[in-house]
C-alpha atoms as a PDB file:
ATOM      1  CA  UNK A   1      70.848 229.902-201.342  1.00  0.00           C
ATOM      2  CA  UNK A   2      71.438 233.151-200.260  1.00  0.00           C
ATOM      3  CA  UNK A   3      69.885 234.640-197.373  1.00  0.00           C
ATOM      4  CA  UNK A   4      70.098 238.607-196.444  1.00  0.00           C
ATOM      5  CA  UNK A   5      68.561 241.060-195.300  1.00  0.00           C
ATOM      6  CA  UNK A   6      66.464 238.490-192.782  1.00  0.00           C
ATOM      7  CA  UNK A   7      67.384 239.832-188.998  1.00  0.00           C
ATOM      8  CA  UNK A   8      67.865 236.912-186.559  1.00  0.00           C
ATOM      9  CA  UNK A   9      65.489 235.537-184.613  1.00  0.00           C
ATOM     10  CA  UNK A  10      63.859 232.342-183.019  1.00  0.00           C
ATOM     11  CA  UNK A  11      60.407 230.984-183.818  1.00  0.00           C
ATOM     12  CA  UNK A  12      57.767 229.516-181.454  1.00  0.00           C
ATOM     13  CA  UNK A  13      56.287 227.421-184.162  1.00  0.00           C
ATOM     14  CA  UNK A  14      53.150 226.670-181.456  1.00  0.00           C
ATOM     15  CA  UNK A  15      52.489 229.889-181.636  1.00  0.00           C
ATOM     16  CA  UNK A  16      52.312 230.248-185.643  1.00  0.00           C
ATOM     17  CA  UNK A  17      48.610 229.693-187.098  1.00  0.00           C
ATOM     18  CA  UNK A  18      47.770 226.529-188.547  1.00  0.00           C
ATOM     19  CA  UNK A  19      46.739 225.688-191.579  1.00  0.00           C
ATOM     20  CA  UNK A  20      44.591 222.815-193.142  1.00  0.00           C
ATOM     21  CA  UNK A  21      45.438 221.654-196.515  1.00  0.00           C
ATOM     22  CA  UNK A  22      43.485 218.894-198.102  1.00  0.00           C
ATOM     23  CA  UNK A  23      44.889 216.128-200.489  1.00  0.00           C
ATOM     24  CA  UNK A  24      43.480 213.844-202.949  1.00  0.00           C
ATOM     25  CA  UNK A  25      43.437 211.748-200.160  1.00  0.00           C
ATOM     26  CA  UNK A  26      43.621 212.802-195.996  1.00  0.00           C
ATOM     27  CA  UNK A  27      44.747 216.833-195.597  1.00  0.00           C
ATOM     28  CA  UNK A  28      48.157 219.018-194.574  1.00  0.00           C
ATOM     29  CA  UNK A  29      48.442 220.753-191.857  1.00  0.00           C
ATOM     30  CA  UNK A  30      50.974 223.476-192.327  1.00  0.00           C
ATOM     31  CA  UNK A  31      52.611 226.103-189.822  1.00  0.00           C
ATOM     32  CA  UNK A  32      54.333 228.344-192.295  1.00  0.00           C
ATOM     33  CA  UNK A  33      56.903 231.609-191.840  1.00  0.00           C
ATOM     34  CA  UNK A  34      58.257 233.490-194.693  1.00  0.00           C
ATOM     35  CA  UNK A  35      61.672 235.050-194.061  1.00  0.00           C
ATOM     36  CA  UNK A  36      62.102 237.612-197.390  1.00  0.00           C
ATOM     37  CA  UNK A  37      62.470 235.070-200.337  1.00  0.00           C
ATOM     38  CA  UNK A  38      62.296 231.597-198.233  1.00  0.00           C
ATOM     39  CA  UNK A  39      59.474 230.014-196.944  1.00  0.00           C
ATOM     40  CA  UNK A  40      59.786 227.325-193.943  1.00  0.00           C
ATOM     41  CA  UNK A  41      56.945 225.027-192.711  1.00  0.00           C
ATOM     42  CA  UNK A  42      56.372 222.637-190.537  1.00  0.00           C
ATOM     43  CA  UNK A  43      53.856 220.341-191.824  1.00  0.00           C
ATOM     44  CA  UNK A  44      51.792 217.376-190.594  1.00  0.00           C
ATOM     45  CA  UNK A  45      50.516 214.898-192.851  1.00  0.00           C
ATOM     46  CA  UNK A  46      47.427 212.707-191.663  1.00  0.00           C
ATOM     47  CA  UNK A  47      47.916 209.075-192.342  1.00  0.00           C
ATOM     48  CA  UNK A  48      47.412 207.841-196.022  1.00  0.00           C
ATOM     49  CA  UNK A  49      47.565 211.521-197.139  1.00  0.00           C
ATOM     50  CA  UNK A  50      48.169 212.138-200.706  1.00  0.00           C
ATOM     51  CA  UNK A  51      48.979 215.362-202.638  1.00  0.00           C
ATOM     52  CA  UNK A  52      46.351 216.837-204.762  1.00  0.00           C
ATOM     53  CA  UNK A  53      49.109 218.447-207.255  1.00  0.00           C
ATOM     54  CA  UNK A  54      52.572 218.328-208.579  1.00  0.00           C
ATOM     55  CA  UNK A  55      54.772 220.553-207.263  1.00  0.00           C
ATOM     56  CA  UNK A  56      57.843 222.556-209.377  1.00  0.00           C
ATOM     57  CA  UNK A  57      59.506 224.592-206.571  1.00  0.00           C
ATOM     58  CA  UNK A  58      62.632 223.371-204.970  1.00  0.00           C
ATOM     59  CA  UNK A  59      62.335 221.677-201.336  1.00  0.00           C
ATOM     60  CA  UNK A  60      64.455 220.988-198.693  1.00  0.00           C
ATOM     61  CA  UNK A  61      62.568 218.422-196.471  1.00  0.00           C
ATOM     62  CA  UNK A  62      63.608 217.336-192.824  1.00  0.00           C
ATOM     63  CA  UNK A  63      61.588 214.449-191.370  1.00  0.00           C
ATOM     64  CA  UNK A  64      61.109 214.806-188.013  1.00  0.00           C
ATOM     65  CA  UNK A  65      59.025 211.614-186.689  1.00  0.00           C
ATOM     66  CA  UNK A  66      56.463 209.386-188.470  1.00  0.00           C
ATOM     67  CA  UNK A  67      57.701 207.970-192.562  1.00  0.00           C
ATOM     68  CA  UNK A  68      57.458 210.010-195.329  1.00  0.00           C
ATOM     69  CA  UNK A  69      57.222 208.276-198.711  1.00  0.00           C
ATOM     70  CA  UNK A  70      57.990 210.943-202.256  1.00  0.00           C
ATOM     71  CA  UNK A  71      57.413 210.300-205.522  1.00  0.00           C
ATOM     72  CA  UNK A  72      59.364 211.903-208.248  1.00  0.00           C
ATOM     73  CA  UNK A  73      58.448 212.482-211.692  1.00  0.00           C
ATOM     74  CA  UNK A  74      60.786 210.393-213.098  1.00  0.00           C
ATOM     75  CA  UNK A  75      59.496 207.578-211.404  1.00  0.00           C
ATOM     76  CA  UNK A  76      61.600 207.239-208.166  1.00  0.00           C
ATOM     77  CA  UNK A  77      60.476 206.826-205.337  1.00  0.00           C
ATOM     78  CA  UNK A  78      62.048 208.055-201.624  1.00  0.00           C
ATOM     79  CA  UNK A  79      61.196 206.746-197.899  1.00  0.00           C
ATOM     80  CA  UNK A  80      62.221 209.521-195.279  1.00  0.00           C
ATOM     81  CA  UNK A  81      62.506 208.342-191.339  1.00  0.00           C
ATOM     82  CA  UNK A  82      63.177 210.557-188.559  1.00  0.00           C
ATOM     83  CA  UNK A  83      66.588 212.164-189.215  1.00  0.00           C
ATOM     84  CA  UNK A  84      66.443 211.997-192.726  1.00  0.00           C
ATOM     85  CA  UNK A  85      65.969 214.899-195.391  1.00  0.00           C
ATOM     86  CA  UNK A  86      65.962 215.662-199.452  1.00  0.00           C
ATOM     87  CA  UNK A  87      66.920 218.017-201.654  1.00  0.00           C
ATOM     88  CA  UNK A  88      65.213 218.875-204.922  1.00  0.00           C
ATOM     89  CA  UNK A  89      65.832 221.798-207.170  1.00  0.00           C
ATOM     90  CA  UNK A  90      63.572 224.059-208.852  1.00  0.00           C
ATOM     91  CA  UNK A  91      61.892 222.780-212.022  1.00  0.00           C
ATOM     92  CA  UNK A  92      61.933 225.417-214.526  1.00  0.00           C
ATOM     93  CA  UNK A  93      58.819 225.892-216.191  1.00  0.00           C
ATOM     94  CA  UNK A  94      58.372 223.787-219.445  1.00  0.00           C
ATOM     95  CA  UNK A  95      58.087 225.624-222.886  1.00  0.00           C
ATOM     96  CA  UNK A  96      55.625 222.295-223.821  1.00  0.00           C
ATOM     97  CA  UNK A  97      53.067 221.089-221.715  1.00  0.00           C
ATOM     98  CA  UNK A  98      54.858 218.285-219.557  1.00  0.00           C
ATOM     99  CA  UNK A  99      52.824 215.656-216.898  1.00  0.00           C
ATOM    100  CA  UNK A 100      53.100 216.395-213.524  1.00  0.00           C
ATOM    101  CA  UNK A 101      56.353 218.048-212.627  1.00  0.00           C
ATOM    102  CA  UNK A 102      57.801 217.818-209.635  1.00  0.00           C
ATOM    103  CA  UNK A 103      57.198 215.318-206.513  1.00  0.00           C
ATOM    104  CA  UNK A 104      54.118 214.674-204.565  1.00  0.00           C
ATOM    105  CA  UNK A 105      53.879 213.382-201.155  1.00  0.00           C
ATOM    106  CA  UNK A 106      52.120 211.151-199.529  1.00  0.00           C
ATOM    107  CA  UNK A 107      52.248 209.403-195.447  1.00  0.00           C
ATOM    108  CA  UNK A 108      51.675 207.201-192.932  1.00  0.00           C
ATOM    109  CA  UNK A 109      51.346 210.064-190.089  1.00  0.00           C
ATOM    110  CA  UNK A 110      54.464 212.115-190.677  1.00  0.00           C
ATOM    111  CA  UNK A 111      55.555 215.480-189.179  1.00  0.00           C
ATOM    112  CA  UNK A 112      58.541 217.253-191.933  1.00  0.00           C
ATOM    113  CA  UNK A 113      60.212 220.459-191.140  1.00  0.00           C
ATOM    114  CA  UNK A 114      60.231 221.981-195.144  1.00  0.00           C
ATOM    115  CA  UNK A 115      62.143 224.957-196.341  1.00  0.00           C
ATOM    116  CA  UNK A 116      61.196 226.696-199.776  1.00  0.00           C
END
């Protein structure tokens, strides 16, 4: 990743509007900054929430309390506790319609710190 042009700075993320994204199941709340190209979040998950879509863009996830539990496309599965992170690259857009790329998400009241 390469990261210019962004000046420094600090972030009061109480200060940054929420905002309320729901699931196929419980809803998102999302604080979200965008710094040129990269896009960070902090995002609380209600308990039992599950993500309406597939997602294709590459993550960088940082759990910081609660357990978060991901589901790849290829079947695995990932637990996150407090401390813990993933990595996952872009997908590139398929040339043939393809099932749900990506990872979804889904909680047991979790609060992740997610850079994109």
């Amino acid at each position: 990743m390469h990261m210019s042009d962004i000046p420094f700075g600090t972030t009061d993320w109480s200060a940054v509007p929420e905002t309320v994204h729901p699931g196929e199941t419980g809803t998102a709340r999302w604080r979200t900054r965008d710094f040129g190209d990269i896009r960070v979040r902090v995002v609380e998950y209600s308990p039992g929430y599950l993500a309406d879509h597939w997602c294709s863009k590459g993550h960088i996830l940082y759990v910081l309390e609660g357990v978060l539990h991901t589901e790849l496309e290829d079947g695995r599965k990932v637990t996150l506790t407090p401390g813990t992170s993933i990595r996952s690259p872009t997908v590139p857009k398929p040339t043939v319609p393809r099932p749900k790329p990506g990872c979804a998400y889904s909680s047991s009241t979790d609060r992740a710190l997610a850079a994109q």
